[in-house]
Protein backbone atom coordinates (compact mmCIF):
# COMPACT_ATOMS: atom_id res chain seq x y z
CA UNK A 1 -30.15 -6.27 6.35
CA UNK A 2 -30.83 -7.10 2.95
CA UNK A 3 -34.14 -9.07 2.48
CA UNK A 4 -34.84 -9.09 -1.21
CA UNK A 5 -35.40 -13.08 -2.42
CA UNK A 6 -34.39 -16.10 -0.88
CA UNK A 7 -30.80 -16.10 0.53
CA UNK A 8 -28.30 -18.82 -0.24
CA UNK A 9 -29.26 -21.23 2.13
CA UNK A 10 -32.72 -21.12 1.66
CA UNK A 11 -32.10 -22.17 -1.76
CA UNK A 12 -30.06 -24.65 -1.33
CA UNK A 13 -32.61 -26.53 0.52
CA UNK A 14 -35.15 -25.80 -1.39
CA UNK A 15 -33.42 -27.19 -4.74
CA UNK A 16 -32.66 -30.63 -2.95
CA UNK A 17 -36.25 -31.18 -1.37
CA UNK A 18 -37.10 -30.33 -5.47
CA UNK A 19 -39.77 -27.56 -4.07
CA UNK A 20 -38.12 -24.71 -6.09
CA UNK A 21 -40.87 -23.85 -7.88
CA UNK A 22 -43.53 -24.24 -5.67
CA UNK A 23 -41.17 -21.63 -3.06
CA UNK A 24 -40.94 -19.12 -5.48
CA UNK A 25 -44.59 -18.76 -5.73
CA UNK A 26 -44.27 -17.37 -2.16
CA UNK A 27 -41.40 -14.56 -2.60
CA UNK A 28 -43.75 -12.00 -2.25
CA UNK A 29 -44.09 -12.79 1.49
CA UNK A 30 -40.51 -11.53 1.69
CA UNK A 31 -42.10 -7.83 0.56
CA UNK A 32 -41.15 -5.28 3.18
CA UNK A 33 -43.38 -5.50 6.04
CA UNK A 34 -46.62 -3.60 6.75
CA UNK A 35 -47.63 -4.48 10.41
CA UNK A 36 -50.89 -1.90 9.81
CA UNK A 37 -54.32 -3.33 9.40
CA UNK A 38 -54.82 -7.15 10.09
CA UNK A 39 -51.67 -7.62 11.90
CA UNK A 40 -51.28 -5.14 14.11
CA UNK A 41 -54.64 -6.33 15.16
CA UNK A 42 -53.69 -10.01 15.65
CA UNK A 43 -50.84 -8.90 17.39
CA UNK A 44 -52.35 -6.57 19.46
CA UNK A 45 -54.93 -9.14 20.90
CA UNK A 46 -51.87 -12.07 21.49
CA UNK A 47 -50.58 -12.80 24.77
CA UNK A 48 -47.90 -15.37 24.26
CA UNK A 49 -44.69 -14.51 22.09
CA UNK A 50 -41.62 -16.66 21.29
CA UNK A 51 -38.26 -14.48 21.12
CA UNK A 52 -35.01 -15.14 19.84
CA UNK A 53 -31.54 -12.97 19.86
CA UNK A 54 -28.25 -13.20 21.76
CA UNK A 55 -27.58 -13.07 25.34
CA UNK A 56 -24.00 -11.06 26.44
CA UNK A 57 -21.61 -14.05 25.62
CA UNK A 58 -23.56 -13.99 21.70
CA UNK A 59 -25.04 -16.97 22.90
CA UNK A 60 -28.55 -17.61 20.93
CA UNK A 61 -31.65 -18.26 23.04
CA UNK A 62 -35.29 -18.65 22.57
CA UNK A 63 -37.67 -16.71 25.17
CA UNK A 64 -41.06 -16.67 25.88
CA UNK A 65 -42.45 -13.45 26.61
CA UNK A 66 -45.82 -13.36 28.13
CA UNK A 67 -48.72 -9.81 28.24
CA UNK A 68 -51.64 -8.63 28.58
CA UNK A 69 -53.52 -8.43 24.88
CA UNK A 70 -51.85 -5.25 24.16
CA UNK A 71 -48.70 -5.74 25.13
CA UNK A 72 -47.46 -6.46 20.99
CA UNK A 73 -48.00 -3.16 19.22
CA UNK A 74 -47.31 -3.00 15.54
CA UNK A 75 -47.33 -0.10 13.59
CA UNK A 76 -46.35 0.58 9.61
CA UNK A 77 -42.79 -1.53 10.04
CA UNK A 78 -42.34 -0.88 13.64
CA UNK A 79 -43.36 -3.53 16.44
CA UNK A 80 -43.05 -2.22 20.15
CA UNK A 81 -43.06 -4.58 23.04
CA UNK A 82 -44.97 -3.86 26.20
CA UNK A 83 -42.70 -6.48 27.96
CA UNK A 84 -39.23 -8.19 27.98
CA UNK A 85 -37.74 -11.57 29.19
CA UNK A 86 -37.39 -11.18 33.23
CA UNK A 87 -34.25 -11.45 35.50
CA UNK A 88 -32.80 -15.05 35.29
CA UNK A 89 -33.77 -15.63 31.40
CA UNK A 90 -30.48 -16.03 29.40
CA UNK A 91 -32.24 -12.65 27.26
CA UNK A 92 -32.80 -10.66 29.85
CA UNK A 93 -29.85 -8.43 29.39
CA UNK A 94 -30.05 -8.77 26.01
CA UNK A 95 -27.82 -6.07 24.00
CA UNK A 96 -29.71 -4.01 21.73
CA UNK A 97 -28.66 -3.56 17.80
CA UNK A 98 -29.07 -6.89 17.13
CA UNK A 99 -30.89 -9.09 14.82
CA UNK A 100 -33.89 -10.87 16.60
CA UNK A 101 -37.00 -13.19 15.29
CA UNK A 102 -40.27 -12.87 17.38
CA UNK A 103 -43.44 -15.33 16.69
CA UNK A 104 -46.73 -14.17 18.02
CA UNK A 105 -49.11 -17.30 18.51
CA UNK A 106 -53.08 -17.43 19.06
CA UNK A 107 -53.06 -21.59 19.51
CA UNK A 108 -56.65 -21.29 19.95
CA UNK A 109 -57.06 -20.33 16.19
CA UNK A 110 -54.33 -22.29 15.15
CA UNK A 111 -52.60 -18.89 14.02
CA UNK A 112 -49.19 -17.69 13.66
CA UNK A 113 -47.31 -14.67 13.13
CA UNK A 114 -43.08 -14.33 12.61
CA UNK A 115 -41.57 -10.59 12.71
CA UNK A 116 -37.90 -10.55 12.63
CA UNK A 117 -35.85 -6.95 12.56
CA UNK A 118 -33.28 -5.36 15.33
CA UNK A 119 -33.96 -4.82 18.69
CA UNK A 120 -33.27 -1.01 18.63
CA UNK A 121 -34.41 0.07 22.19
CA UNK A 122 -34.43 -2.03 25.57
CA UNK A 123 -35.62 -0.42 28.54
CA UNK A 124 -37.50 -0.83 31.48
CA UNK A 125 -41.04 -0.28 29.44
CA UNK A 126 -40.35 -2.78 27.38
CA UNK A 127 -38.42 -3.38 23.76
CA UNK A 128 -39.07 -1.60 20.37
CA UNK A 129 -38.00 -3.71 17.00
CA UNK A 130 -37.45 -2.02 13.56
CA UNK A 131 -39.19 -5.02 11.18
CA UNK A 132 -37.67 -6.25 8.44
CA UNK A 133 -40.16 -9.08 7.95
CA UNK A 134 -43.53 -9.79 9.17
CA UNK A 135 -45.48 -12.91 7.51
CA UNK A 136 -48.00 -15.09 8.55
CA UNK A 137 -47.83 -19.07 8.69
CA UNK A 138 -50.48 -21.99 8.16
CA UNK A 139 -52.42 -23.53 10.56
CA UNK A 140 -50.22 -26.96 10.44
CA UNK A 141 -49.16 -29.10 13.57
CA UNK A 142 -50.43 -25.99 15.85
CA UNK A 143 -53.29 -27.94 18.54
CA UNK A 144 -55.96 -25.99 19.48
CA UNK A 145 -55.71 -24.94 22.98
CA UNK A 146 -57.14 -22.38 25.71
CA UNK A 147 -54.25 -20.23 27.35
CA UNK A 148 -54.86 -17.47 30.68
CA UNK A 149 -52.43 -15.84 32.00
CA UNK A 150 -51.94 -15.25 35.51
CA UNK A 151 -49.49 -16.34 38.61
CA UNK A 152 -46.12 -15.46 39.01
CA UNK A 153 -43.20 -17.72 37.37
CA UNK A 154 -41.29 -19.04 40.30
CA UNK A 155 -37.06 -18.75 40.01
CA UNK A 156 -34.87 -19.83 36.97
CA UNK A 157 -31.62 -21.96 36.83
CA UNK A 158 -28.60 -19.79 36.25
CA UNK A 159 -27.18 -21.21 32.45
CA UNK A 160 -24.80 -24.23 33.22
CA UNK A 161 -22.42 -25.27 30.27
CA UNK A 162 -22.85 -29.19 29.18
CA UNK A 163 -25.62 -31.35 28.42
CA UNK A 164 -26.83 -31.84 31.53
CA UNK A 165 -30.92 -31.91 30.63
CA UNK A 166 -32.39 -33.06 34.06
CA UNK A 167 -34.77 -36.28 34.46
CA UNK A 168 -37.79 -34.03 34.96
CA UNK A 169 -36.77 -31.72 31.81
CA UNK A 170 -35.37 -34.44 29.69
CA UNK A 171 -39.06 -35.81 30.20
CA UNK A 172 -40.89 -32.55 29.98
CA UNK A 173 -39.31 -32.52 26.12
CA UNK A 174 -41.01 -36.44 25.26
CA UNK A 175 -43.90 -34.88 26.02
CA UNK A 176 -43.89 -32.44 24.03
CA UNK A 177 -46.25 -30.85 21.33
CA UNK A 178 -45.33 -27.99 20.47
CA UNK A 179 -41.82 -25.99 20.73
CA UNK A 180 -40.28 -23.22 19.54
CA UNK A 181 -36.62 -23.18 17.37
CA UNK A 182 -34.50 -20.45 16.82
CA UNK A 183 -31.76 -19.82 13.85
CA UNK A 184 -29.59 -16.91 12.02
CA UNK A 185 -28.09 -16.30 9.58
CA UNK A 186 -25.06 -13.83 9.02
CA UNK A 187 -26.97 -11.45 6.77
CA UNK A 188 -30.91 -11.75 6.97
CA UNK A 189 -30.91 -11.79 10.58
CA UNK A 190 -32.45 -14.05 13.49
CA UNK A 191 -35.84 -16.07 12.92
CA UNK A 192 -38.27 -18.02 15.48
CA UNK A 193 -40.25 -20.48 13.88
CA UNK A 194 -43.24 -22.60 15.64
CA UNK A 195 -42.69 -26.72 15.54
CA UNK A 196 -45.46 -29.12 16.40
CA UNK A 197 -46.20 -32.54 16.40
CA UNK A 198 -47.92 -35.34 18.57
CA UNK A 199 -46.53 -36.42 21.83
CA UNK A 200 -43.30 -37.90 21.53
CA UNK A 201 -42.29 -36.44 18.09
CA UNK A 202 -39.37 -34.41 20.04
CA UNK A 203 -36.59 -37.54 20.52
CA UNK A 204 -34.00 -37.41 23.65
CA UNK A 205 -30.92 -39.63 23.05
CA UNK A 206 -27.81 -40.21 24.69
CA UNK A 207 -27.83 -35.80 25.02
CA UNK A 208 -28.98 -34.80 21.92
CA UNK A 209 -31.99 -34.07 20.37
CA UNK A 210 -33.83 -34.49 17.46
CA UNK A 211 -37.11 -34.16 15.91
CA UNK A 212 -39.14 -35.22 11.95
CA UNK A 213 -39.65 -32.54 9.94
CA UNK A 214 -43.02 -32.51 8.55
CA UNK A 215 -44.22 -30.90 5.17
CA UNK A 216 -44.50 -27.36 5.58
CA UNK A 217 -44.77 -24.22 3.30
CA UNK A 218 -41.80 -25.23 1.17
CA UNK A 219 -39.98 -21.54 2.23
CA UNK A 220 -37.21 -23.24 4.41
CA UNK A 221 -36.54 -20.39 6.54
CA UNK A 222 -34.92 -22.25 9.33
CA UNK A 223 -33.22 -25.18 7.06
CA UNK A 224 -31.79 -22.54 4.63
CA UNK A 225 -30.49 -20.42 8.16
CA UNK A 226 -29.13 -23.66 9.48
CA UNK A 227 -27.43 -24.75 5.91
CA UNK A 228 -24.95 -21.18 6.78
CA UNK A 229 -25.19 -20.91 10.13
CA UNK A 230 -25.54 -24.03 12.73
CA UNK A 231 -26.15 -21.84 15.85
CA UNK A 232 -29.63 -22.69 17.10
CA UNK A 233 -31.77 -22.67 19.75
CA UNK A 234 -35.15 -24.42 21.08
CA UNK A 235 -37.86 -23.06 23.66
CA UNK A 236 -39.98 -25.68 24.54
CA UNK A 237 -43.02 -24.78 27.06
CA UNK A 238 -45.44 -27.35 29.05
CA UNK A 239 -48.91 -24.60 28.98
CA UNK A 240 -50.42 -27.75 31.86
CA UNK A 241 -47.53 -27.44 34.48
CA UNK A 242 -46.10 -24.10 33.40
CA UNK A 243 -42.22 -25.39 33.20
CA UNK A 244 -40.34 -24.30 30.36
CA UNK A 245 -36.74 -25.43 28.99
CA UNK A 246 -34.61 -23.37 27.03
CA UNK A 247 -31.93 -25.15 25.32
CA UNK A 248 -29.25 -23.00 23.28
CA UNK A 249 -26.41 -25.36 21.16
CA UNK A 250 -26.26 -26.04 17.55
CA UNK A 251 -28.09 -28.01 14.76
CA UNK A 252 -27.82 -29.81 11.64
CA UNK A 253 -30.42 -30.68 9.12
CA UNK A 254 -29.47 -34.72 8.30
CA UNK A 255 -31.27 -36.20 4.92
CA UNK A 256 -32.42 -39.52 5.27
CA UNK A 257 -34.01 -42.32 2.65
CA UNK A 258 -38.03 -41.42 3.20
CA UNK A 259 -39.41 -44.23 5.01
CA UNK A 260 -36.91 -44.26 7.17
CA UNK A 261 -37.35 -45.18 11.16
CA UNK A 262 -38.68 -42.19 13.00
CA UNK A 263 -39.29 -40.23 9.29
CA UNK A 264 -42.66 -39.40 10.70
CA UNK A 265 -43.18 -36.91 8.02
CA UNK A 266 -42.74 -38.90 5.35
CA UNK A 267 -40.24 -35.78 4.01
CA UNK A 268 -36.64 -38.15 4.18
CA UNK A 269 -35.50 -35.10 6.77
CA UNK A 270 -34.91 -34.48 10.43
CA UNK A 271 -32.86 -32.09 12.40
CA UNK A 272 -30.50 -33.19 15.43
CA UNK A 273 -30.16 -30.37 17.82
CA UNK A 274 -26.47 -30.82 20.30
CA UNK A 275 -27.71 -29.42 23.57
CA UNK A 276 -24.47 -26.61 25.05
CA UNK A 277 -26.41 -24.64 27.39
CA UNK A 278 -29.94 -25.23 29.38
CA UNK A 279 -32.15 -23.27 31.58
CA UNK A 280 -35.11 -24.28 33.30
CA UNK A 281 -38.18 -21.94 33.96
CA UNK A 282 -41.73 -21.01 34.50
CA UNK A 283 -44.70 -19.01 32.41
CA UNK A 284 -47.24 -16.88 33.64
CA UNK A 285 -49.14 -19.04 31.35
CA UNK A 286 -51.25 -21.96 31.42
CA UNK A 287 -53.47 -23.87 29.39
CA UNK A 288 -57.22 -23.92 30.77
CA UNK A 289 -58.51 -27.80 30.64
CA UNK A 290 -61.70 -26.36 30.59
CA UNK A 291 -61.43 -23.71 27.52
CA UNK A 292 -63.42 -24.29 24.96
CA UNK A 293 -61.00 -25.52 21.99
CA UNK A 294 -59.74 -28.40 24.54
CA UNK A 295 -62.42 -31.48 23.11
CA UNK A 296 -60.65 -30.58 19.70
CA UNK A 297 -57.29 -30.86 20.33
């Protein structure tokens, strides 16, 4: 996969937010990846990742995958996996040669890390990705908070076609702060990106979805995917109750006056997610109420 510049998409929506310039300042985070050094080392101490690919049917998911610090190890443009999405997640079969995104988060830092390559081995150990990209995000719209791991996530839902988001997840998705989206794109690959917000900022209406978009770094990574490619997916964990929902249907970036009702951001953009397929789960993660970055959230 070619990952030289911006592709197509990426500046498309960068020319009508009228960020061009300010993006381009920022193509040399698109510099092949060197996971040695400071990375490997925030990787290596994470124990919460978000990862996105395709299940059997080429449906696209989102997946948390949860480790003991250790369990990410990055090396030169390699990043090996000490642990893989278990029975029941739509990814746990997932094929290997494909493009996937992986996000590595350390909430109580407020620090972020995207690596997307191919899967090139799945096995039993774990899951070994040849990187194509690795590069760090700002802090923004990630609240502080305390995770342990520990317990054992009770059963998943099989994937049901439809838009049949429960009561109790439909509710679990208001609440929301933080969630994870997925996108592609034919030729760069598969990216998971990090989306926060306060409560509430996550809408549920009449079975779709959709959220503000709030100023970010100006790259576009998901917009530009979604401008060629609408397949998309969300991930969007409760750390208190340990319930997760993973949604995977399609999405559309919709330009609005700024000012508009529910344009939180203040950016004149939002993106309204069409739920196809859903899956509830757990974590063996939660968020300590206790921890010590809790009285800043």
């Amino acid at each position: 996969m070619s990952t030289s510049g911006f592709h197509e998409g990426e500046l498309a929506v960068q020319h009508r937010a009228g960020v061009r310039t300010e993006a381009e300042r920022l193509t040399g985070m698109l510099a092949p990846p060197h996971l040695d050094g400071g990375p490997a080392r925030f990787l290596a101490e994470r124990t919460f990742a978000a990862l996105t690919g395709r299940d059997q049917e080429g449906r696209l998911w989102t997946s948390p995958l949860v480790g003991p610090p250790g369990f990410l190890d990055g090396t030169a443009a390699t990043l090996r996996v000490h642990a893989s999405p278990p029975p029941g997640d739509p990814l746990h079969d997932l094929p290997e040669g494909q493009p996937i995104g992986l996000i590595a988060m350390d909430y109580a830092r407020r620090r972020r890390i995207r690596v997307n390559g191919v899967l090139t081995e799945r096995h039993d150990e774990g899951l070994r990705i040849d990187v194509d990209q690795a590069f760090g995000n700002c802090p923004k719209y990630i609240r502080p908070r305390h995770l342990e791991t520990g317990g054992a996530p009770a059963g998943r839902a099989v994937a049901t076609p439809g838009t049949a988001l429960s009561a109790a997840q439909a509710a679990l998705l208001r609440r929301a702060e933080t969630f994870f989206l997925g996108t592609t794109h034919p030729d760069r690959g598969v990216d998971s990106s990090h989306r926060g917000g306060p409560p509430g900022f996550l809408r549920v209406e009449d079975g779709e979805l959709w959220w503000p978009d709030y100023p970010g770094n100006n790259m576009f990574t998901s917009f530009g995917n979604l401008a060629v490619d609408d397949a998309a997916s969300l991930l969007v964990p409760d750390f208190v109750s340990g319930a997760t929902v993973q949604i995977s249907g399609t999405a559309a970036v919709e330009w609005v006056p700024p000012g508009t009702a529910g344009d939180d951001g203040g950016t004149g953009r939002r993106v309204r997610f069409v739920v196809r397929y859903v899956v509830g789960g757990a974590l063996a993660l939660h968020e300590d109420p206790t921890g010590p970055h809790r009285a800043s959230a």
